[in-house]
Protein backbone atom coordinates (compact mmCIF):
# COMPACT_ATOMS: atom_id res chain seq x y z
CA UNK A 1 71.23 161.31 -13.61
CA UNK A 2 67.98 161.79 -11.00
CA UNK A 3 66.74 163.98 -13.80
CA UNK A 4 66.58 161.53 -16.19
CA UNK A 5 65.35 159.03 -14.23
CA UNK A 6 62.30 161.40 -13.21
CA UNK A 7 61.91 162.10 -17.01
CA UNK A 8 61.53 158.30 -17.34
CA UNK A 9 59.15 157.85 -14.48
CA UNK A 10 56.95 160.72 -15.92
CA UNK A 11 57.15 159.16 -19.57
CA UNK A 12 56.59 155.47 -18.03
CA UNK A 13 53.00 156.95 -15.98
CA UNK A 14 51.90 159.23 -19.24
CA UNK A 15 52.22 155.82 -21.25
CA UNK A 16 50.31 153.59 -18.40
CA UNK A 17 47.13 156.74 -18.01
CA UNK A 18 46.99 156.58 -21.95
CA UNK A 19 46.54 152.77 -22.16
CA UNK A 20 44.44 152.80 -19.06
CA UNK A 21 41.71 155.14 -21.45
CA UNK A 22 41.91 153.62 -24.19
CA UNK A 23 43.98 156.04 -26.27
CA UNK A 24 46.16 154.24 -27.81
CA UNK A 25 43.12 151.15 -29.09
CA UNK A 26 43.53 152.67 -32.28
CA UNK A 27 47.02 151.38 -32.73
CA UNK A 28 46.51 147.84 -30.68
CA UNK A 29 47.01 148.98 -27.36
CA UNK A 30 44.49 149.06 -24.70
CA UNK A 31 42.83 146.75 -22.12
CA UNK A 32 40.74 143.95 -22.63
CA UNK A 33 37.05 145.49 -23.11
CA UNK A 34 34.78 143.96 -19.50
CA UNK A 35 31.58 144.85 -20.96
CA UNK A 36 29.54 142.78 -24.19
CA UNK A 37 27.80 145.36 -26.38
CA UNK A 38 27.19 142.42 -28.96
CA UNK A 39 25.20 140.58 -26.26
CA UNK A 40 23.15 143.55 -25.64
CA UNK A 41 22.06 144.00 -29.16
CA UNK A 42 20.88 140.32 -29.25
CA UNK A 43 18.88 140.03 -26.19
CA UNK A 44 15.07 139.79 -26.99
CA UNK A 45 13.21 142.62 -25.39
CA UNK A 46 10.45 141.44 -22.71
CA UNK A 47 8.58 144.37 -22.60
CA UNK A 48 7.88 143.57 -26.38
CA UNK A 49 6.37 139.93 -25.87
CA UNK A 50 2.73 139.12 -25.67
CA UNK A 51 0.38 136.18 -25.26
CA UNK A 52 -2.09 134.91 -27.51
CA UNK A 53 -4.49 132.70 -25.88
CA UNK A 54 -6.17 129.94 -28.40
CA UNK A 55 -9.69 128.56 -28.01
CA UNK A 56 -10.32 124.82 -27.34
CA UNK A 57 -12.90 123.33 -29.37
CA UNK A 58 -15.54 122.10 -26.88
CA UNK A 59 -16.94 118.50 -27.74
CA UNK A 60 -20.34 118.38 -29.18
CA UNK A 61 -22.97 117.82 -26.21
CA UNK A 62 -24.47 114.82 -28.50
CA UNK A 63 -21.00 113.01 -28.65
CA UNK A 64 -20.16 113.28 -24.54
CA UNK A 65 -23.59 111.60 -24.02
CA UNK A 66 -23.08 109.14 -26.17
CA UNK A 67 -19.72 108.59 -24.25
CA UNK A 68 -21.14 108.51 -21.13
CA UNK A 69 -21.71 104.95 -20.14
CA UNK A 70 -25.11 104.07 -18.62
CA UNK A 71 -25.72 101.88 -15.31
CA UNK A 72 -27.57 99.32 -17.56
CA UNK A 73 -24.14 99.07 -19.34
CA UNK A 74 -21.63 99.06 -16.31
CA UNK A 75 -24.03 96.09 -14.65
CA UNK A 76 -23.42 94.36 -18.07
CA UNK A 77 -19.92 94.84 -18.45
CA UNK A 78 -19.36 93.82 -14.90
CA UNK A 79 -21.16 90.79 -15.06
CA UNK A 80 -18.99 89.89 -18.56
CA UNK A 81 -15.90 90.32 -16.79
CA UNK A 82 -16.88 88.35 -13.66
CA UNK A 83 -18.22 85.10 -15.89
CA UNK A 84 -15.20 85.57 -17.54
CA UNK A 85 -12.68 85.58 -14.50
CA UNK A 86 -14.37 83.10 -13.13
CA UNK A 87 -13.91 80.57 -16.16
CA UNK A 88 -10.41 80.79 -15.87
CA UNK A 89 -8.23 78.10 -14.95
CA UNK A 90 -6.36 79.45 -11.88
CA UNK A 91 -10.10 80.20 -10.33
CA UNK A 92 -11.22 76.92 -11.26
CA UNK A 93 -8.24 75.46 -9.78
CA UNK A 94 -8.87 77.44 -6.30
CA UNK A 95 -12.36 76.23 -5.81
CA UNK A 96 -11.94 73.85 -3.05
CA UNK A 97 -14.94 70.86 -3.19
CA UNK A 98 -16.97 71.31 -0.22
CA UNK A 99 -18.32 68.93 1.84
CA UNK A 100 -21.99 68.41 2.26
CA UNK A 101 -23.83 69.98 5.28
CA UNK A 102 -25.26 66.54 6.22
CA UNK A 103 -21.93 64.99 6.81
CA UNK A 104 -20.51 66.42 10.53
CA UNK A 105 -17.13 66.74 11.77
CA UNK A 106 -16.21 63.41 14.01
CA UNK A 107 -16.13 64.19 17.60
CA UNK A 108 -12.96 64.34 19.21
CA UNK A 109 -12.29 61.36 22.09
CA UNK A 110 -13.01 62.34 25.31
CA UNK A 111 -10.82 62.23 28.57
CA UNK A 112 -12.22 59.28 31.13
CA UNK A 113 -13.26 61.59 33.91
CA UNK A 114 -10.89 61.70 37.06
CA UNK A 115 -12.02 59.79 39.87
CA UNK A 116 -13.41 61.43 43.20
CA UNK A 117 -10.69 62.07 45.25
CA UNK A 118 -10.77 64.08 48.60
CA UNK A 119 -8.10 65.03 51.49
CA UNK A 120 -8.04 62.77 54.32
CA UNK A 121 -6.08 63.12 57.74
CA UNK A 122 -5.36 61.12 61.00
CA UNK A 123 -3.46 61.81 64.61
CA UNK A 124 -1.33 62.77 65.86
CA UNK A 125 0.80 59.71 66.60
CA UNK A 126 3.76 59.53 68.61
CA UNK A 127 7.58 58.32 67.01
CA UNK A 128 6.10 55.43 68.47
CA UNK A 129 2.64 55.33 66.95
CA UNK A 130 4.47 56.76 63.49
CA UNK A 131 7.27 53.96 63.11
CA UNK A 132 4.42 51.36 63.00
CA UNK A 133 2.00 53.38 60.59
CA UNK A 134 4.55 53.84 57.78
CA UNK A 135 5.97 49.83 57.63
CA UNK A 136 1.89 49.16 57.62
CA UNK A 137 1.26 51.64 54.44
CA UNK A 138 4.28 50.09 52.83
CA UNK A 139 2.91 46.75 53.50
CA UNK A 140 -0.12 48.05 51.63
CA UNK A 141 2.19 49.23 48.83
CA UNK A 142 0.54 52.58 49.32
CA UNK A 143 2.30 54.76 46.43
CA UNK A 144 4.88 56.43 48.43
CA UNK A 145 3.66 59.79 46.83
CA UNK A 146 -0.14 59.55 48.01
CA UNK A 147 0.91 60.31 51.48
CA UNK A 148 2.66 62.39 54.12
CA UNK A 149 3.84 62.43 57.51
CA UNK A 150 3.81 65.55 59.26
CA UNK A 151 6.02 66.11 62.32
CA UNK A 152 5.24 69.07 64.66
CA UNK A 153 5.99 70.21 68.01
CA UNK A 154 3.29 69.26 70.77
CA UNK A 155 3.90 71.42 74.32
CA UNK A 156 3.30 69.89 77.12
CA UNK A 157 -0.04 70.24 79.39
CA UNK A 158 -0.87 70.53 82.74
CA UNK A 159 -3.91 69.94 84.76
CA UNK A 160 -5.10 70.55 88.16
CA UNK A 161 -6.06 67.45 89.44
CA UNK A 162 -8.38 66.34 92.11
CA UNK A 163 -8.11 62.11 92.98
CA UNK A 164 -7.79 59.63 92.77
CA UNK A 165 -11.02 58.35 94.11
CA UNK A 166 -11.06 54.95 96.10
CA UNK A 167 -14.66 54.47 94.35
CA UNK A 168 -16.58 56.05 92.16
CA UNK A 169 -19.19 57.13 94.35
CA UNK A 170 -17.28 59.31 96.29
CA UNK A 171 -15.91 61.10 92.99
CA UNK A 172 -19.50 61.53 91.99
CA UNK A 173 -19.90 63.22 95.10
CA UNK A 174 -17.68 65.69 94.97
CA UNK A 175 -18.19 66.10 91.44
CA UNK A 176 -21.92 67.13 93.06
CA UNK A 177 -20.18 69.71 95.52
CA UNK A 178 -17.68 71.39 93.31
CA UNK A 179 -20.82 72.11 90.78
CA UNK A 180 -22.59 73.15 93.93
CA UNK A 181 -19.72 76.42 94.46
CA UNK A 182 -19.93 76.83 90.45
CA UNK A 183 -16.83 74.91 89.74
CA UNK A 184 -16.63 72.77 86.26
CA UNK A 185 -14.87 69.75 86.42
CA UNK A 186 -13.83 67.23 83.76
CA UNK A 187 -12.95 63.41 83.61
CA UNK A 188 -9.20 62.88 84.14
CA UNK A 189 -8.43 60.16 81.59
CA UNK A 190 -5.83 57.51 81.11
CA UNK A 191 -3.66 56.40 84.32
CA UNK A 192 -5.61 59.07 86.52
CA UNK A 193 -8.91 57.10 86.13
CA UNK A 194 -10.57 57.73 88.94
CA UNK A 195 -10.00 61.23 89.39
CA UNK A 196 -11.66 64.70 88.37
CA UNK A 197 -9.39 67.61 85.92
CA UNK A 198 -11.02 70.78 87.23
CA UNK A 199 -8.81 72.62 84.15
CA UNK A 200 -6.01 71.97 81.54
CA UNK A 201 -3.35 74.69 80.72
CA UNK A 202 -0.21 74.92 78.36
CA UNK A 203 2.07 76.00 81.40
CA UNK A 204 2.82 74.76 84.49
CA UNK A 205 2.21 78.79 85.74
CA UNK A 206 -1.02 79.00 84.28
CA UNK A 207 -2.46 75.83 86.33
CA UNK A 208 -0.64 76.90 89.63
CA UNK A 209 -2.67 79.89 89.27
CA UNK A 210 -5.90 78.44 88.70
CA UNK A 211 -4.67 75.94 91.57
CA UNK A 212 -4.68 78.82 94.14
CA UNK A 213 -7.89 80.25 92.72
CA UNK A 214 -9.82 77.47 93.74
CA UNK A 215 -7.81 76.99 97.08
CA UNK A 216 -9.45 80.11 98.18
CA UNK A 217 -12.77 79.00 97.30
CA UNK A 218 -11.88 76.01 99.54
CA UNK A 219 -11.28 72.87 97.19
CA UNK A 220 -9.49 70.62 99.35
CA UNK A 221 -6.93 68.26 97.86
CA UNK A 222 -6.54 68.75 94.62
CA UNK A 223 -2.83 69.73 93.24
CA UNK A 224 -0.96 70.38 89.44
CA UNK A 225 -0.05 67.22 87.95
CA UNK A 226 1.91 67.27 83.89
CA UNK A 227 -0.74 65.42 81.83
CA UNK A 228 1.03 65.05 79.04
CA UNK A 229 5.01 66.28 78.37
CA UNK A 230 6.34 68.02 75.61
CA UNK A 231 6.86 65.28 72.75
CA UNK A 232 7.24 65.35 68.49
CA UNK A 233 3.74 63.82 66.94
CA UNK A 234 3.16 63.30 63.56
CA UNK A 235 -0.61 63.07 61.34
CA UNK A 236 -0.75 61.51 58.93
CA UNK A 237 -2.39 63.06 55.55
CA UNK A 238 -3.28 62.27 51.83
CA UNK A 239 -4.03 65.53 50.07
CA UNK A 240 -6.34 63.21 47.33
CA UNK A 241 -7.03 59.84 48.48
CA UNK A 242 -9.34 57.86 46.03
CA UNK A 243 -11.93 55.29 46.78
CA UNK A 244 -9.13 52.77 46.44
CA UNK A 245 -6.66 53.94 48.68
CA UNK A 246 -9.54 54.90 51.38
CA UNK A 247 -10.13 50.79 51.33
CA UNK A 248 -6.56 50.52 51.82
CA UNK A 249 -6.03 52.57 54.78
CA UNK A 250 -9.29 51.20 56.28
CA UNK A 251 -7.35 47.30 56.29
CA UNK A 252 -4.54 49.16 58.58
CA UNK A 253 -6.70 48.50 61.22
CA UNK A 254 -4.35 48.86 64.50
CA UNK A 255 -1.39 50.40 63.05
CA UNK A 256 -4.06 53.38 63.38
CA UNK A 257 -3.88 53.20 67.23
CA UNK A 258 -7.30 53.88 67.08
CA UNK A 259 -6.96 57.14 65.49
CA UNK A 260 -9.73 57.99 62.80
CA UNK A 261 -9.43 59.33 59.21
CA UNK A 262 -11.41 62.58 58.30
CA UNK A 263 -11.31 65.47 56.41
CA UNK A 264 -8.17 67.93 56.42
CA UNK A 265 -8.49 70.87 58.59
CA UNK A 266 -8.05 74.03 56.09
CA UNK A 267 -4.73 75.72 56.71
């Protein structure tokens, strides 16, 4: 039985190695041929093809003269196809008519010019002083916007103070000493009348100091007195009062408390 089956196997791989070569093609059995011999045959061989160049047939010289257009000729055929653009009826339709050089352009309407206005200021004035001042500028019917009151903080002052006098000739002579030792002296104002200021200060520490100064140098008499205590003021101001308003304020007369108007102080 293995013997046959080997005889078989041997047969079966004889068969297989004589269709693989292409034995048995004479009889119609074989593989499929993987090559084209037919194709071969019909290929054109490039090794056999050549060029032939041709010759162009130059134009006569007399002909690309002639051909040749001349600037006398492109002038002319420029100006033909201008006149003739411009005689068409869209281009006649976009020539706007103009006007005639003599006639000018009316002048546009000028602005009145803005009246002369400058900024103006009076004080200070005390709550006082202020309360009156603004029921006067209404009474004036002021415009409300033309104006400002301006509230700031005034410290108070001292002053050493020599007086008061019983007459005025013996305050002008000791106004004749104290120059005498080199010591200035100033009118004392207000409820102090008759009396000499021989300095004003912002503190009360700054005039006790000068006060013992002139001690040494043997002023007699004189002593720190509060001139003035620390109070609210207010100034009035009108950043651009016209001519009209200027009349105004000057018809306040003593609601001014004979404080005058002049020109702001730059800030």
């Amino acid at each position: 039985m293995l013997r046959l089956l080997l005889i078989l196997l041997f047969a079966a791989n004889l068969a297989y190695a004589a269709w693989g070569q292409g034995w048995l093609v004479a009889v119609g059995w074989g593989p499929s041929p993987t090559n084209e011999p037919w194709r071969l045959e019909k290929q054109m061989r490039p090794e056999a093809v050549q060029l032939i160049a041709v010759a162009a047939n130059p134009p006569p010289a007399a002909d690309a003269a002639a051909a040749r257009p001349t600037p006398k000729t492109e002038a002319v055929a420029a100006e033909e196809i201008s006149n003739t653009e411009s005689n068409t009826p869209t281009n006649q339709a976009n020539k706007a008519p103009t006007a005639p050089e003599s006639e000018a352009a009316p002048a546009a309407p000028t602005a009145p010019p803005a009246p002369d206005t400058q900024c103006l200021q009076a004080g200070p004035f005390s709550q006082d002083e202020a309360k009156t001042l603004r029921n006067a500028l209404r009474a004036q019917e002021l415009a409300w916007d033309s104006y400002e009151m301006r509230s700031q903080d005034m410290p108070g002052r001292w002053m050493v103070y020599l007086g008061k006098f019983p007459s005025q000739e013996l305050l002008n002579r000791q106004r004749t000493s104290l120059r005498a030792q080199n010591i200035d002296t100033d009118r004392a104002g207000g409820n102090l009348e008759p009396g000499l200021s021989l300095g004003r200060f912002s503190s009360e520490e700054a005039a006790t100091r000068e006060l013992t100064r002139l001690l040494r140098k043997g002023v007699r008499g004189a002593r720190v007195v509060q001139e003035r205590a620390a109070a609210q003021v207010f100034t009035l101001r009108l950043p651009a009062a016209t001519a009209a308003q200027q009349a105004q304020l000057g018809a306040l007369g003593p609601a001014l408390a004979g404080k005058v108007l002049q020109r702001c102080e730059e800030l």
